[in-house]
Every structure is written in structure tokens, then in C-alpha cells.
Protein backbone atom coordinates (compact mmCIF):
# COMPACT_ATOMS: atom_id res chain seq x y z
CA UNK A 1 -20.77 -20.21 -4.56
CA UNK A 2 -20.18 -23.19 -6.97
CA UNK A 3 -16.51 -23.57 -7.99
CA UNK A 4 -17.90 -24.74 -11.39
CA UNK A 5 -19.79 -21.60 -12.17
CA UNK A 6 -16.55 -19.54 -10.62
CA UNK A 7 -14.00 -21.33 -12.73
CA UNK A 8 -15.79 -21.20 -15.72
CA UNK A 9 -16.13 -17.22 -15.49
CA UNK A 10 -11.91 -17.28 -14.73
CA UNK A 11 -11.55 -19.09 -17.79
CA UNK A 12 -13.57 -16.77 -20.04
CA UNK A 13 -12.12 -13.92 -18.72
CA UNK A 14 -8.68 -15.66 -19.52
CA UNK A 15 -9.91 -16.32 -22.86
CA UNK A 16 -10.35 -13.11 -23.72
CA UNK A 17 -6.98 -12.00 -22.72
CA UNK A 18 -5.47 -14.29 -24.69
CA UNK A 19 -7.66 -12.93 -27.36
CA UNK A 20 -5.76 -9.47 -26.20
CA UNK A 21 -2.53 -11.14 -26.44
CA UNK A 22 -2.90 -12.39 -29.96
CA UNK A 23 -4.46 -9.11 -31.45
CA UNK A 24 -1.55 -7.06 -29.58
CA UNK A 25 1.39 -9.61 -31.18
CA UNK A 26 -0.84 -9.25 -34.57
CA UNK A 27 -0.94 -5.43 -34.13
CA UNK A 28 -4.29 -5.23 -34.95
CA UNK A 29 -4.56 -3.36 -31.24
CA UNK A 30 -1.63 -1.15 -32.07
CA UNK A 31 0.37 0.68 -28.74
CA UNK A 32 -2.06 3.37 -29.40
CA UNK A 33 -5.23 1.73 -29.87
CA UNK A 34 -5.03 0.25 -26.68
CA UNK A 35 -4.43 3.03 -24.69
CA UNK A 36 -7.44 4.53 -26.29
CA UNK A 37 -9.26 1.57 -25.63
CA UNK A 38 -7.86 1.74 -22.19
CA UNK A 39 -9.40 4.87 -21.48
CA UNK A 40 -12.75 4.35 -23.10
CA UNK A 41 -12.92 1.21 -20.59
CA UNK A 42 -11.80 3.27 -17.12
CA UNK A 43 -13.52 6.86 -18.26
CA UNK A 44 -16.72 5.91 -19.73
CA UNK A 45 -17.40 2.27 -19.62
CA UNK A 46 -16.32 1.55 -16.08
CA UNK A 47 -18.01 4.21 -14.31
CA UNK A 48 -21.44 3.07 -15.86
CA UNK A 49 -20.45 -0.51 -14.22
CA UNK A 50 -20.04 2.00 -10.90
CA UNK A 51 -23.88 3.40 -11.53
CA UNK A 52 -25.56 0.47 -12.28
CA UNK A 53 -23.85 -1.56 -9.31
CA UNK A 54 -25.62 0.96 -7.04
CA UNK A 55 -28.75 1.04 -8.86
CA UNK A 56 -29.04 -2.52 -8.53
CA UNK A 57 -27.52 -2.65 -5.06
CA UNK A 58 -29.10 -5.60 -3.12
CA UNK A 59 -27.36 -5.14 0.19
CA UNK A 60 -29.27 -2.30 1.37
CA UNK A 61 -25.73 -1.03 2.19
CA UNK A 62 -26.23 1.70 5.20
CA UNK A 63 -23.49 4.77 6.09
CA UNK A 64 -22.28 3.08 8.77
CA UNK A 65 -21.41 -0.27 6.58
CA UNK A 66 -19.83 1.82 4.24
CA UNK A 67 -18.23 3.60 7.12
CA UNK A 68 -16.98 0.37 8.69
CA UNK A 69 -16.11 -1.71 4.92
CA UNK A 70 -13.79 1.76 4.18
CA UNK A 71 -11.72 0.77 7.43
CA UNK A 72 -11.80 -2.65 6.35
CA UNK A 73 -10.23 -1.89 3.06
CA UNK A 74 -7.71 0.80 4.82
CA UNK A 75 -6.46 -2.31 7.07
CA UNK A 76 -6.38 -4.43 4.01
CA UNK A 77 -3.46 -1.88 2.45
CA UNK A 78 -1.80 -2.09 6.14
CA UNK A 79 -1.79 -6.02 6.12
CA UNK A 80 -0.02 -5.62 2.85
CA UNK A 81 2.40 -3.32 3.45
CA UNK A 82 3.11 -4.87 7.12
CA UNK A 83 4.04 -8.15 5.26
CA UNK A 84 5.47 -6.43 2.04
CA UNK A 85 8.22 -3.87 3.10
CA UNK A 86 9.97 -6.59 5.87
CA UNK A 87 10.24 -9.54 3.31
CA UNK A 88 11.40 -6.82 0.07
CA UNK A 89 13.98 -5.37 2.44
CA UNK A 90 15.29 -9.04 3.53
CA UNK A 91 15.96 -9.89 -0.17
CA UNK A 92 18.35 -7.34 -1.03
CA UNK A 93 19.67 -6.25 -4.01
CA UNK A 94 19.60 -2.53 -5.55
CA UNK A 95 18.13 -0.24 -2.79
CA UNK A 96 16.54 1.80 -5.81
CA UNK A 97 14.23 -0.77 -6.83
CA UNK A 98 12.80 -1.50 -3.29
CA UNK A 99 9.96 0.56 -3.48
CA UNK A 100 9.11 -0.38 -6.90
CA UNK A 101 9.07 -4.34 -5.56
CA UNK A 102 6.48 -3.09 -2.87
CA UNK A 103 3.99 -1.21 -4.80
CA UNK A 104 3.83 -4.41 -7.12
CA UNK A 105 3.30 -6.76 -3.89
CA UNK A 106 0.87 -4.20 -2.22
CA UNK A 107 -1.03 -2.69 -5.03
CA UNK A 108 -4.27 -4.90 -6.66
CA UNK A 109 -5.53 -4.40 -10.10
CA UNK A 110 -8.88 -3.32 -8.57
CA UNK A 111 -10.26 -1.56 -11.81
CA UNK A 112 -9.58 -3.76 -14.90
CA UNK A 113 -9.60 -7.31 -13.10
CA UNK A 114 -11.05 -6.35 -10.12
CA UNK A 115 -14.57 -5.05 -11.62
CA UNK A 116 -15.26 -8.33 -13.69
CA UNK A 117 -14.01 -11.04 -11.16
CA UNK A 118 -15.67 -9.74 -8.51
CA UNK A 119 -18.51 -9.14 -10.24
CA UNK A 120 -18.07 -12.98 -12.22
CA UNK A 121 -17.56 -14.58 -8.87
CA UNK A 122 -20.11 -12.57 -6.57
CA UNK A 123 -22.68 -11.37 -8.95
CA UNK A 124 -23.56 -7.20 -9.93
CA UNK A 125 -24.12 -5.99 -6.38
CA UNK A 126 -20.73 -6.51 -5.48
CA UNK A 127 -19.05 -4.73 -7.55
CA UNK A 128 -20.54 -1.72 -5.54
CA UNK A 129 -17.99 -2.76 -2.72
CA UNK A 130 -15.09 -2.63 -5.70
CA UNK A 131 -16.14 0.62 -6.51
CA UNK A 132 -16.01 2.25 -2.89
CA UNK A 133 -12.01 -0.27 -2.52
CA UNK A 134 -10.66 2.25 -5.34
CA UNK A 135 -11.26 5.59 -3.11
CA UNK A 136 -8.54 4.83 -0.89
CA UNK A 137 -7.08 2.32 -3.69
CA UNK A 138 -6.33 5.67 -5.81
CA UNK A 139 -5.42 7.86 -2.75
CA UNK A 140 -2.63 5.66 -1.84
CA UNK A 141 -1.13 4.97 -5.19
CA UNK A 142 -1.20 8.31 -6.42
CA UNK A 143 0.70 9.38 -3.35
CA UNK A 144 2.96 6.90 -1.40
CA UNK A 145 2.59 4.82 -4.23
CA UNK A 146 4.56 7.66 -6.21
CA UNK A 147 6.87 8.37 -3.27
CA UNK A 148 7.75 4.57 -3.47
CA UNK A 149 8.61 4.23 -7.17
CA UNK A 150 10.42 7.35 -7.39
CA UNK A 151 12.53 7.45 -3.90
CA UNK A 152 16.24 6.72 -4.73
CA UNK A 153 18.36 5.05 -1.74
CA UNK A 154 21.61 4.83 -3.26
CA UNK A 155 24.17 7.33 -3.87
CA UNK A 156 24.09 6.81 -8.05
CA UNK A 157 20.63 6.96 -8.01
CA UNK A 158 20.40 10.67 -7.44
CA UNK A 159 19.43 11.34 -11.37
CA UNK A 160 17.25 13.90 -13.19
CA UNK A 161 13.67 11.97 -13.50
CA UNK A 162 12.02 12.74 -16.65
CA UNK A 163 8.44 11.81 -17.75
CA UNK A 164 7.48 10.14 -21.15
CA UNK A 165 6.53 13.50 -22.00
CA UNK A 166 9.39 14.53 -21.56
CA UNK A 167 8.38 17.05 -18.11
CA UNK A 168 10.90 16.94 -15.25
CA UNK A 169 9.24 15.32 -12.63
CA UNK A 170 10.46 15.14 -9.06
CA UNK A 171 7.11 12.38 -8.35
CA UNK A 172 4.92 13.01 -5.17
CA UNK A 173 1.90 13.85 -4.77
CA UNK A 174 -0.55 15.13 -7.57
CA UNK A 175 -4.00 16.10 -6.70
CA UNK A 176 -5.02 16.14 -10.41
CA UNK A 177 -4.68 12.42 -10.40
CA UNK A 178 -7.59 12.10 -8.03
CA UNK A 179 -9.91 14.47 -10.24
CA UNK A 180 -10.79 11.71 -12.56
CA UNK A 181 -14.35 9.90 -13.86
CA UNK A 182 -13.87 6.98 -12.03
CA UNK A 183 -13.61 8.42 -8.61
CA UNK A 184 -16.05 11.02 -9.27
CA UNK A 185 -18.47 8.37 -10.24
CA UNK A 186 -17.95 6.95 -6.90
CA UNK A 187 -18.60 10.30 -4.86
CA UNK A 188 -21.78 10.44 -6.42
CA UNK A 189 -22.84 6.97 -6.56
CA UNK A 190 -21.82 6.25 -2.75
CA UNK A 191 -25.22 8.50 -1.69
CA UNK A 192 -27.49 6.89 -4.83
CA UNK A 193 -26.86 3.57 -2.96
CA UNK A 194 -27.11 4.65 0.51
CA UNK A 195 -30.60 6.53 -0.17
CA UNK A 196 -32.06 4.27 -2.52
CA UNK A 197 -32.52 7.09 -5.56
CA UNK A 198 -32.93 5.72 -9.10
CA UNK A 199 -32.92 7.78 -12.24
CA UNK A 200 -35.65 6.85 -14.76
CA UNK A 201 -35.28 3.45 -16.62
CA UNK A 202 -33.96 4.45 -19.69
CA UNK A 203 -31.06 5.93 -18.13
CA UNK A 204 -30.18 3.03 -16.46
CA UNK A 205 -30.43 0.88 -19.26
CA UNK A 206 -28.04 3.05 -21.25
CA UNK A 207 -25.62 2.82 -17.91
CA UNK A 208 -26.04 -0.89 -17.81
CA UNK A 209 -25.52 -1.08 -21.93
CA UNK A 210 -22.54 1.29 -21.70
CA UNK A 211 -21.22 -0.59 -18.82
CA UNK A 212 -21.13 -4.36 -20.49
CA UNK A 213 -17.74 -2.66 -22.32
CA UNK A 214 -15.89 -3.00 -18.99
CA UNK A 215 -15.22 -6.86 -19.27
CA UNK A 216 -14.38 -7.51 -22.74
CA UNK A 217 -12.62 -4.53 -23.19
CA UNK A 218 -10.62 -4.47 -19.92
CA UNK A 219 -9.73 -8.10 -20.52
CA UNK A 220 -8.32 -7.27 -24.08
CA UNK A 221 -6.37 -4.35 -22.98
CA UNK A 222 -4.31 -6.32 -20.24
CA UNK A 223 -4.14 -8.98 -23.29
CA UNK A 224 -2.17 -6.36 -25.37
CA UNK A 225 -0.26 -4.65 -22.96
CA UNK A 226 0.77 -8.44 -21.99
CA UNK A 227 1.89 -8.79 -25.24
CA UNK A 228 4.10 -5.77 -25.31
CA UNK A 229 5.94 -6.98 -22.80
CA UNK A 230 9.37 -8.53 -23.63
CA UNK A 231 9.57 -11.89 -22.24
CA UNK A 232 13.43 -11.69 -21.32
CA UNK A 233 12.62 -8.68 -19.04
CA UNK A 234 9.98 -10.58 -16.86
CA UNK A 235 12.88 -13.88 -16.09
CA UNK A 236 16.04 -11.22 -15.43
CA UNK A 237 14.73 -10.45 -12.32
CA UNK A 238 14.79 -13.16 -9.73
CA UNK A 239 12.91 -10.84 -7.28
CA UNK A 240 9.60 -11.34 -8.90
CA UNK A 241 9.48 -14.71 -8.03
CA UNK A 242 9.08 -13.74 -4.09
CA UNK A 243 7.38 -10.47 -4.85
CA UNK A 244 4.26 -12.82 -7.03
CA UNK A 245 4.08 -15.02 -3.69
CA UNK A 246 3.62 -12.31 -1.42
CA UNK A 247 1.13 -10.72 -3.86
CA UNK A 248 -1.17 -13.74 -5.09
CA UNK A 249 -0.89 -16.17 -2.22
CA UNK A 250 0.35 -14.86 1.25
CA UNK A 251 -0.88 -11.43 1.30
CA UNK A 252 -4.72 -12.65 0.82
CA UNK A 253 -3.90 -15.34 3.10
CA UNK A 254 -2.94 -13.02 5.94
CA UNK A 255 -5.65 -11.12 5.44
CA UNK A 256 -8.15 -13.07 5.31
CA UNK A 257 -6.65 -14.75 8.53
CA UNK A 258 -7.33 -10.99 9.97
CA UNK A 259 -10.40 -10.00 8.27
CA UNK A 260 -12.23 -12.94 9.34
CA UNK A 261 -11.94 -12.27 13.20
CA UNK A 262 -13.13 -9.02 12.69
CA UNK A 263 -15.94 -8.73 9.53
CA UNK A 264 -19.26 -11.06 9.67
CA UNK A 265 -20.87 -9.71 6.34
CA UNK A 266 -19.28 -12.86 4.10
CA UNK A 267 -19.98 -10.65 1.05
CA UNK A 268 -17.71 -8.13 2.48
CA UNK A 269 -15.17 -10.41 3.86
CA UNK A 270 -14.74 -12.45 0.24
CA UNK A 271 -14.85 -9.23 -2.08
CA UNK A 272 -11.57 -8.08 0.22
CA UNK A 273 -10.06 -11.10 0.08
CA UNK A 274 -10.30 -11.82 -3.66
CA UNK A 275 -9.23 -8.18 -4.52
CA UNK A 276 -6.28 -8.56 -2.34
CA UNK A 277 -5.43 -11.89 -4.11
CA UNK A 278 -5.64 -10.08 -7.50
CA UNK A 279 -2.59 -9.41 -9.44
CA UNK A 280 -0.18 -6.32 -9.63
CA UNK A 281 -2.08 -3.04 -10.87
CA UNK A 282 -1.49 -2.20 -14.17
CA UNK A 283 -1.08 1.59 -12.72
CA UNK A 284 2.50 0.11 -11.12
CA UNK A 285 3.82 0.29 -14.79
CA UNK A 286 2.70 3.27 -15.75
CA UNK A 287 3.66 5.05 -12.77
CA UNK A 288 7.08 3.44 -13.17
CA UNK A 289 7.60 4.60 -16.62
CA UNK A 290 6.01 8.70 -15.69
CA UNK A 291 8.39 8.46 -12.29
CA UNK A 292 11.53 6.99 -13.66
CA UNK A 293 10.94 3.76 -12.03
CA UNK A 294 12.17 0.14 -12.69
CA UNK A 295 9.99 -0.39 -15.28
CA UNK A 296 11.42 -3.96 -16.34
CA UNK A 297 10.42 -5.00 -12.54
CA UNK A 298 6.86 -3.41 -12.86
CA UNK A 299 6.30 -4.94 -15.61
CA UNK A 300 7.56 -8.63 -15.31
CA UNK A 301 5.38 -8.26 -11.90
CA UNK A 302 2.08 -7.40 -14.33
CA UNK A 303 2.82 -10.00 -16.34
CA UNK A 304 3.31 -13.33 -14.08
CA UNK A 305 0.57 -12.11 -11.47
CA UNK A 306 -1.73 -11.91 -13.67
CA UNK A 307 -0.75 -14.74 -16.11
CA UNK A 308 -0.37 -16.65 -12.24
CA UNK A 309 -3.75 -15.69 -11.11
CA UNK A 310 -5.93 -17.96 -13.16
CA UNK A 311 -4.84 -20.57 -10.56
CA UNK A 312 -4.03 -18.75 -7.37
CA UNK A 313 -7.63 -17.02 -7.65
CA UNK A 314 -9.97 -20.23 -7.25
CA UNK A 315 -7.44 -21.83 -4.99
CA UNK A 316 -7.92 -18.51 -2.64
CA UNK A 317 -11.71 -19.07 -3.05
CA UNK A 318 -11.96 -22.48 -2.57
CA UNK A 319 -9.56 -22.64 0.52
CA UNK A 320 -11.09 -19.46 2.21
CA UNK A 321 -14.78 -18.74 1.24
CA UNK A 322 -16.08 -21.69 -0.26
């Protein structure tokens, strides 16, 4: 890897965030638009990225690797959690917001930064490994993730939760959240890979053209939901200055202090690593807002991460994998 080419993909993927940012403040890309944009990018454009990663999968990736990388990525979360839920319950404060702190320390944005890092740092075959990270990425979040955001410890804490639609909602578990493009694009790709099947050219040059949306438009929607952030809400809570540590510098430290003794595929090893050095998932916010969460917490974490990240990233690939 050259840290030349590496930081140079960081910083256009920055730049167009900060386009984001400016076209949010402008309200060009309205509350609304993005979220539509949003779902273009994670229903339609970022399952094409899934297709074509395993049409154009190099690795020759066999059952058993994908076997053996899906344990890798389920030791990954326990590293994470291991580290997270000690160091959140050390620091205090409100007993209601402790679960919220460690979904935002545990939880990677896999999908909208993961997909085009990865993929800007490791080239198009790797984003394959991405891909298969969000199985038991989405499994987790959807479920303990929930269970963590909406758990009350404290006595006043035992309130009515009500979604944004206005549904009581007692959080858990939802299969429905599984049943989604994304994952099913996975299921389906997962055995295209593994047996070596490609569709006729012209569909994969409509999945590859379809696809190229991912980037740009995931980068502009973190961009604008940045900018809908109030600023005062991400510096009145001291805890997200421990809780960004743990998430972009010694949670992928750990692990790749772990992973290394165990994986010898350095593909494998470095995609792990940088997704676990990626910032807080974007899904933390909204999950805090449907569950009746802290959302000020979920989304001041969002916000420095992934502001924070632009530096922490190379530093994690130069240090570790260069």
C-alpha cells in the first residue's frame, strides 16, 4: 500500500462530505432529501457495490475462508465490547445512557464509510469481505444493539418509549430489520463468489454503473446529516471524548494486537482492522431516536468520529499494516 495513494483517497472522500455539509447548511439537501438519498445509496446503490465485489472477486475466497473470516469478524465485536462496557461503566454518570455510550464505541459505520474506504484503501475485491462484516454487523445491532439503547438502569428512567412515528415501542428484537436489500444481497452474493458464477456482461456493467452511486452519495449523506447536527450538543457531553478514543484508536489497536496472532491472510487482517477503526455507525442515531435513546450522545459520537477519522484512519494504517 502507498500512504500517498491512501491519503489522497481519505481526503477526497472528506471532500465530498464537506460538500455534504455545505449543501445540508444551504438546504439544498433538505432533512428529507437526504433520507431519500440515504436509501437510494443502502437499497439500490450499495447492494450493486455487493454484486460486483463478488463478480470481480480476486481472492478465490473458499467456504471455509468465509467460514473462518465470519469468526474473525464475530471476535472483532467481542474485542470491542470486552474493552467497551469495563471503561463506559468506570466513567460514570447517568446509568441510562450507558448502553447508548457502548453501541457508539462498539458499533463501525461498515456501510456508508466502510464500503468506500475499504474499497479506496484495498481496491474492489475487498469490499467483498465488507459485505460478508455487515451479516453479523446487522444481527448484533438490530438486537443487543436495541437492548442497549433502550435498557433503563435508573429508577426515573422507567418512561413510556415512543417512536418518531409515534408507535409505542418497548425496543428488542425485530426480525423485519434483518429482511432488508442489503443483507439479502449478501445471502445471494456469498455463493456467486464462492462458485465462481457470473451473469452475462451487461448485467454486470449495469451493477458496476449502479454501484459507482455508493461513494459520492454515501459521502454526501453523512455530510448533511453532519450538518444537522447542533454543535452545542456534540461539546455537552464530556463522555464522548473517552468514548471517540476507545472507538478510533484503542479498539483497532487491541484488535489488531489479537487478530494478528491468529489471521495470516493480510487482506483479511487489514480490512478488520480498518473497519474496526471506522467511526460510530450512523444506525446508533437512528436507533437512538426510534428507541428513546440519548440521542444528543449518539449523535455528538457520529459527529467527532467521523470528523476525527480523517487522521486516526492513516495513522491506524500506517502504524499496523503498512
Amino acid at each position: 500500500m502507498d500512504m500517498q495513494v491512501i491519503l489522497t483517497q481519505i481526503a477526497i472522500l472528506f471532500i465530498l462530505i464537506a460538500i455534504g455539509f455545505i449543501i445540508g447548511k444551504a438546504k439544498i439537501l433538505t432533512r428529507e432529501a437526504n433520507k431519500m438519498l440515504a436509501q437510494i445509496v443502502l437499497f439500490i446503490a450499495l447492494p450493486c457495490t455487493i454484486f460486483t465485489s463478488a463478480f470481480e472477486n480476486e481472492m478465490n475466497i473458499t467456504l471455509g475462508d468465509t467460514v473462518f473470516y465470519m469468526l474473525m469478524v464475530l471476535l472483532t465485536f467481542a474485542i470491542a465490547f470486552i474493552i467497551a462496557i469495563p471503561v463506559i461503566y468506570f466513567l460514570g454518570g447517568e446509568k441510562a445512557n450507558r448502553g447508548i455510550l457502548i453501541v457508539v464505541s462498539v458499533f463501525s459505520n461498515c456501510a456508508y464509510m466502510g464500503f468506500p474506504v475499504i474499497n479506496a484503501i484495498f481496491g474492489i475485491s475487498s469490499v467483498f469481505y465488507v459485505a460478508l462484516f455487515s451479516i453479523p454487523f446487522n444481527l448484533l445491532i438490530f438486537s443487543l444493539g436495541i437492548y442497549l439503547i433502550s435498557r433503563k438502569e435508573s429508577p426515573g428512567d422507567n418512561r413510556t418509549e415512543e417512536s418518531a412515528d409515534g408507535d409505542k415501542s418497548k425496543g428488542g428484537f425485530n426480525p423485519k430489520y434483518l429482511l432488508n436489500p442489503v443483507l439479502l444481497a449478501i445471502f445471494i452474493a456469498v455463493p456467486l463468489a464462492i462458485t465462481g458464477v457470473r451473469p452475462p456482461y451487461i448485467i454486470t456493467e449495469v451493477l458496476k454503473i449502479t454501484g459507482s452511486i455508493t461513494t459520492p452519495g454515501a459521502m454526501l449523506v453523512i455530510g448533511s446529516t453532519l450538518a444537522l447536527v447542533p454543535l452545542k450538543s456534540v461539546f455537552a457531553e464530556w463522555r464522548i471524548i473517552p468514548a471517540t478514543l476507545l472507538k478510533l484508536i484503542i479498539i483497532p489497536t487491541v484488535t489488531w494486537l489479537v487478530l494478528r496472532q491468529i489471521i495470516t491472510n493480510e487482506l483479511m487482517l487489514g480490512v478488520l482492522v480498518v473497519i474496526s477503526a471506522m467511526p460510530t455507525a450512523a444506525t446508533a442515531s437512528m436507533l437512538a431516536i426510534e428507541y428513546n435513546g440519548n440521542e444528543r450522545i449518539a449523535s455528538a459520537a457520529v459527529f467527532t468520529t467521523t470528523l476525527l477519522c480523517g487522521i486516526t484512519v492513516p495513522l491506524i494504517v500506517y502504524l499496523f499494516l503498512m
